[in-house]
Protein backbone atom coordinates (compact mmCIF):
# COMPACT_ATOMS: atom_id res chain seq x y z
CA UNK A 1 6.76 38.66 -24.54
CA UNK A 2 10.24 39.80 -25.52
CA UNK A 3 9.45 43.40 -24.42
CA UNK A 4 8.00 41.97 -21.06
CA UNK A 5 11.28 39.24 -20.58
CA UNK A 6 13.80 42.33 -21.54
CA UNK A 7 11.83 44.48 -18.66
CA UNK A 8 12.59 41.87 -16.09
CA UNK A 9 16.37 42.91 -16.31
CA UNK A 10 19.53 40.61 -16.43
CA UNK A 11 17.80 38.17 -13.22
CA UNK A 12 15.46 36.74 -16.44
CA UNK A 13 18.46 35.04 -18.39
CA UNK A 14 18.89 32.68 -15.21
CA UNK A 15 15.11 32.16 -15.09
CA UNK A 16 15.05 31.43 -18.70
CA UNK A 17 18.09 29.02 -18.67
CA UNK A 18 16.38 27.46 -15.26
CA UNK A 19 12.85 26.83 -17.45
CA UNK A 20 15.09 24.93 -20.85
CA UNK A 21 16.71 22.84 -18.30
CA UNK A 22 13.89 21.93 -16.77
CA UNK A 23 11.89 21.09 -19.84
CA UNK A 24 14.66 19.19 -21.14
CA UNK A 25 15.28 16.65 -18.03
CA UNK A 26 11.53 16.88 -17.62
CA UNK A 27 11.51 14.75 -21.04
CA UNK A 28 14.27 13.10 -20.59
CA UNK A 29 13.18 11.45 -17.42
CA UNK A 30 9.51 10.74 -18.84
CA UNK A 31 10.79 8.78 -21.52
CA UNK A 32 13.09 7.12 -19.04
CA UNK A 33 10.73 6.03 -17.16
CA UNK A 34 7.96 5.32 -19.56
CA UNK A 35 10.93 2.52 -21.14
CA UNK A 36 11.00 1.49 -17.26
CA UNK A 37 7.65 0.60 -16.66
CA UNK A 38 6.44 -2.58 -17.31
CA UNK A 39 3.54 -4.60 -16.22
CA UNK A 40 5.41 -6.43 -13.08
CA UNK A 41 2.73 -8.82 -12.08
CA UNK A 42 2.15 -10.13 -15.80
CA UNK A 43 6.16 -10.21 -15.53
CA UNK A 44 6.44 -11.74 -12.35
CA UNK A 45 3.84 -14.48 -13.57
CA UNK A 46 5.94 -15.62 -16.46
CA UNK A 47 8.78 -15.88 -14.18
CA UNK A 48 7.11 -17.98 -12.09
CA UNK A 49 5.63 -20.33 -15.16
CA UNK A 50 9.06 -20.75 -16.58
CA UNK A 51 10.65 -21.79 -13.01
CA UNK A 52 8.29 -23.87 -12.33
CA UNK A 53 9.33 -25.88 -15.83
CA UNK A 54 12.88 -25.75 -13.83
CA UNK A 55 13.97 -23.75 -16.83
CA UNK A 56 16.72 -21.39 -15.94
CA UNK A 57 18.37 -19.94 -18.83
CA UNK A 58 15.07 -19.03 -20.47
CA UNK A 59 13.95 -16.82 -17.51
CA UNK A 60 17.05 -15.63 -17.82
CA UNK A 61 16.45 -15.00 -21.40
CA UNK A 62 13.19 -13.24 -21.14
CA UNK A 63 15.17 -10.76 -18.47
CA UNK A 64 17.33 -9.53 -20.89
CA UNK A 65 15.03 -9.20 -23.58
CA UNK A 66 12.53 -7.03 -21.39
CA UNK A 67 13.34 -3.32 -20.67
CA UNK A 68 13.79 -1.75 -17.22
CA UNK A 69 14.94 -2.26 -13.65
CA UNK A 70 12.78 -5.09 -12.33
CA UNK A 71 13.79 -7.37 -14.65
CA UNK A 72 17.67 -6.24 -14.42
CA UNK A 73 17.27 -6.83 -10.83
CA UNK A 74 15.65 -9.95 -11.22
CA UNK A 75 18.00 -11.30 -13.69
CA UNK A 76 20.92 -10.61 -11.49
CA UNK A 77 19.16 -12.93 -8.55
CA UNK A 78 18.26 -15.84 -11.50
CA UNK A 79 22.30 -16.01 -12.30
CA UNK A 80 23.00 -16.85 -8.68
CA UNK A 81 20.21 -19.47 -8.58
CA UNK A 82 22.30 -22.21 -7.46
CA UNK A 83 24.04 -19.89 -4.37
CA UNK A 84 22.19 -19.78 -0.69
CA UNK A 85 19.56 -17.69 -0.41
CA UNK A 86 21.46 -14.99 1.39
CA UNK A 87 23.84 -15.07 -1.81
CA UNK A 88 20.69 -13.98 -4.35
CA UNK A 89 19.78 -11.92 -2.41
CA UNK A 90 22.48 -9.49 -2.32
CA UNK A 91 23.40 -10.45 -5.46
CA UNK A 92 19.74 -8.93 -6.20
CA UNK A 93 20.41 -5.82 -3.96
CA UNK A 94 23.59 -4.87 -5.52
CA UNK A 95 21.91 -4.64 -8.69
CA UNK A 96 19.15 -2.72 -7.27
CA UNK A 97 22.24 -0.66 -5.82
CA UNK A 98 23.06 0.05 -9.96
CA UNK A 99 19.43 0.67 -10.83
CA UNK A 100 17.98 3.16 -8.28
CA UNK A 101 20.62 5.99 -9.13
CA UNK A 102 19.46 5.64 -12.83
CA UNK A 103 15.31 5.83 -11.81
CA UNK A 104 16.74 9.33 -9.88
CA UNK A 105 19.23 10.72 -11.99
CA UNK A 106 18.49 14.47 -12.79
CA UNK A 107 16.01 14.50 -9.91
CA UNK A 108 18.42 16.72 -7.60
CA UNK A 109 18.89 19.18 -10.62
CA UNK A 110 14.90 19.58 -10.84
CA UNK A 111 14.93 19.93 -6.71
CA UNK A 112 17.58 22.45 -7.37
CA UNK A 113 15.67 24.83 -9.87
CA UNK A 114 12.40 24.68 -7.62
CA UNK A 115 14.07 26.13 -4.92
CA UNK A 116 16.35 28.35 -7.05
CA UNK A 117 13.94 30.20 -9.15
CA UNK A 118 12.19 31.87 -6.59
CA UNK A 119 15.34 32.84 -5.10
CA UNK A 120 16.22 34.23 -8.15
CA UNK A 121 12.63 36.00 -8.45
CA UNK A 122 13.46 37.63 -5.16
CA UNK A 123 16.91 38.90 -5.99
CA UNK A 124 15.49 40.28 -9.26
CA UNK A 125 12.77 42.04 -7.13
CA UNK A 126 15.59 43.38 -4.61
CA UNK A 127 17.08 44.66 -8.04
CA UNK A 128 14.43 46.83 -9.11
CA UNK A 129 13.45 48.23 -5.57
CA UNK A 130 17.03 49.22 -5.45
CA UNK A 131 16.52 51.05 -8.41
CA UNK A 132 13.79 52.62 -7.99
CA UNK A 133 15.46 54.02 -4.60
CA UNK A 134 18.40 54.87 -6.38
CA UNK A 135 15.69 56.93 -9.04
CA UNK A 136 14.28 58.65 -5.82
CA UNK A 137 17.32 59.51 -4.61
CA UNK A 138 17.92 60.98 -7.76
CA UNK A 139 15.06 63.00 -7.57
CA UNK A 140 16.01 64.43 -4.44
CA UNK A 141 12.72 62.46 -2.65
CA UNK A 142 10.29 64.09 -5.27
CA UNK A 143 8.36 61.01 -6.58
CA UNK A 144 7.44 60.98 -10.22
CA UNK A 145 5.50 57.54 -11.11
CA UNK A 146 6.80 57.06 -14.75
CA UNK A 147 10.49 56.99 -13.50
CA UNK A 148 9.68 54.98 -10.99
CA UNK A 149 7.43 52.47 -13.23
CA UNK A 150 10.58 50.78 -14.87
CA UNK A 151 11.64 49.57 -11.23
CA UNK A 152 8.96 48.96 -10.12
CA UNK A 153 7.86 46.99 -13.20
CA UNK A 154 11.63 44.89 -13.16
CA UNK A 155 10.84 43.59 -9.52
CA UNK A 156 7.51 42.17 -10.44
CA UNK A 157 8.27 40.64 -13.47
CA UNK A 158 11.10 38.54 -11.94
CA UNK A 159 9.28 38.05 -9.29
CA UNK A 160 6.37 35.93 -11.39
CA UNK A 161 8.69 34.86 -13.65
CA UNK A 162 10.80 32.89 -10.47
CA UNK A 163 7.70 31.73 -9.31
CA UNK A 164 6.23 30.37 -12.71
CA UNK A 165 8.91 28.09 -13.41
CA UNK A 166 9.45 27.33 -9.72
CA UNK A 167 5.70 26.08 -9.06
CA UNK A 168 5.57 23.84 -12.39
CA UNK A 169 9.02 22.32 -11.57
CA UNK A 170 7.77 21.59 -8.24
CA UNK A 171 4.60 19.35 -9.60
CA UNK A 172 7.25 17.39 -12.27
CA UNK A 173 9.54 16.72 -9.37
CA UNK A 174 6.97 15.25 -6.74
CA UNK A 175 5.78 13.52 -9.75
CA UNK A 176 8.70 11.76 -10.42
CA UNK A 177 9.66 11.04 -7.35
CA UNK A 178 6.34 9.14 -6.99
CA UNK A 179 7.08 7.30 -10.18
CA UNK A 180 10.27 5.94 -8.75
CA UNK A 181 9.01 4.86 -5.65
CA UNK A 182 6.66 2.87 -7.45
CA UNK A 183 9.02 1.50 -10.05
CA UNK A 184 11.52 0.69 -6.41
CA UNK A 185 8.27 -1.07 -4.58
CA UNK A 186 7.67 -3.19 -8.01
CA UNK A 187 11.69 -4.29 -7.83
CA UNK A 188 11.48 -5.07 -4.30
CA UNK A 189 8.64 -7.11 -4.08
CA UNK A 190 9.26 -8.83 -7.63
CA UNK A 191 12.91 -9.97 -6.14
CA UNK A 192 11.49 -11.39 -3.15
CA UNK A 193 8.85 -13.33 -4.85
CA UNK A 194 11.76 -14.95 -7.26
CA UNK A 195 13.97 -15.25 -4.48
CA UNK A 196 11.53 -17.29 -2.73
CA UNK A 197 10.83 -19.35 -5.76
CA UNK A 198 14.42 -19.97 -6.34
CA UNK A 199 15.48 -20.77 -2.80
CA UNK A 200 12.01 -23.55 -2.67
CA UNK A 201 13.23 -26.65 -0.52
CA UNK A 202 14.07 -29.48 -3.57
CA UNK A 203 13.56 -27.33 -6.50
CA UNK A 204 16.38 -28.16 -9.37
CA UNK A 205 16.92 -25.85 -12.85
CA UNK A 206 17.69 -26.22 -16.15
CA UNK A 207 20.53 -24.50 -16.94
């Protein structure tokens, strides 16, 4: 594998620093998001219980003692329970204005790298053709195969080496973009149940 990277030429450093990078947000963001997700409706549902006892600070409470954006974003709207309902609920957006940018941080970089290695693939390609021209040149237009090979060779190897870490980092992005969207339907439709069970016509709280 050494022998094969070193035949790629100097184009396989950038693919190789492309692949650690991705490998490392790749992890990053799964454990991210793995502390993110919750179970929203069993959430939701002891939200609901513990307004119903008109108990505000322990709903409260149980937001800040549970990991991730949907109860962030819920807490936010529970601290402005006494305020109009236009009031929670940009109190509630603004939060979800902090905790989107956190669900997608990194995301761009991984976008980045798919489109980038490849590109990188191809100039590494356009490297060894031109050296294999320049080898032909050489040779005054008389061909010989085994000085050609380590051209020849250096454009294909970059080539699938772009391509491998492109395709993979394509998968973990679309994958994570899907996770987010989920995690950003779950805070959307959890806020709007609570703010609806906050804003109820005659409903008083325990603070």
């Amino acid at each position: 594998m050494i022998e094969l990277f070193r035949s790629g030429g100097p184009v396989m450093y950038p693919i190789l620093l492309c692949s650690i990078l991705f490998v490392a947000i790749l992890i990053e963001r799964l454990f991210h998001l793995h502390r993110a997700q919750i179970n929203t409706g069993e959430f939701v549902a002891g939200i609901r219980n513990i307004l119903k006892k008109r108990n505000i600070a322990e709903a409260v409470s149980i937001c800040e003692e549970t990991p991730g954006p949907v109860a962030h974003v819920i807490k936010a709207g529970l601290v402005k329970h006494d305020r109009a309902k236009n009031e929670i609920r940009e109190a509630i957006d603004d939060a979800a204005l902090h905790e989107v940018p956190r669900l997608e941080k990194n995301l761009v970089v991984l976008a980045t790298i798919a489109h980038v290695s490849p590109l990188l693939g191809l100039f590494g390609t356009v490297l060894g053709m031109i050296t294999v021209f320049d080898k032909i040149r050489a040779l005054g237009g008389r061909t010989d195969a085994a000085q050609l090979a380590g051209g020849i060779g250096q454009a294909l190897i970059t080539t699938a080496a772009g391509l491998a870490v492109a395709i993979p980092v394509f998968i973990a992005y679309n994958y994570l973009v899907s996770r987010v969207g989920t995690l950003v339907w779950d805070m959307e439709r959890s806020a709007s149940e609570v703010v609806d069970l906050l804003t109820e016509p005659e409903r008083g709280y325990e603070v």
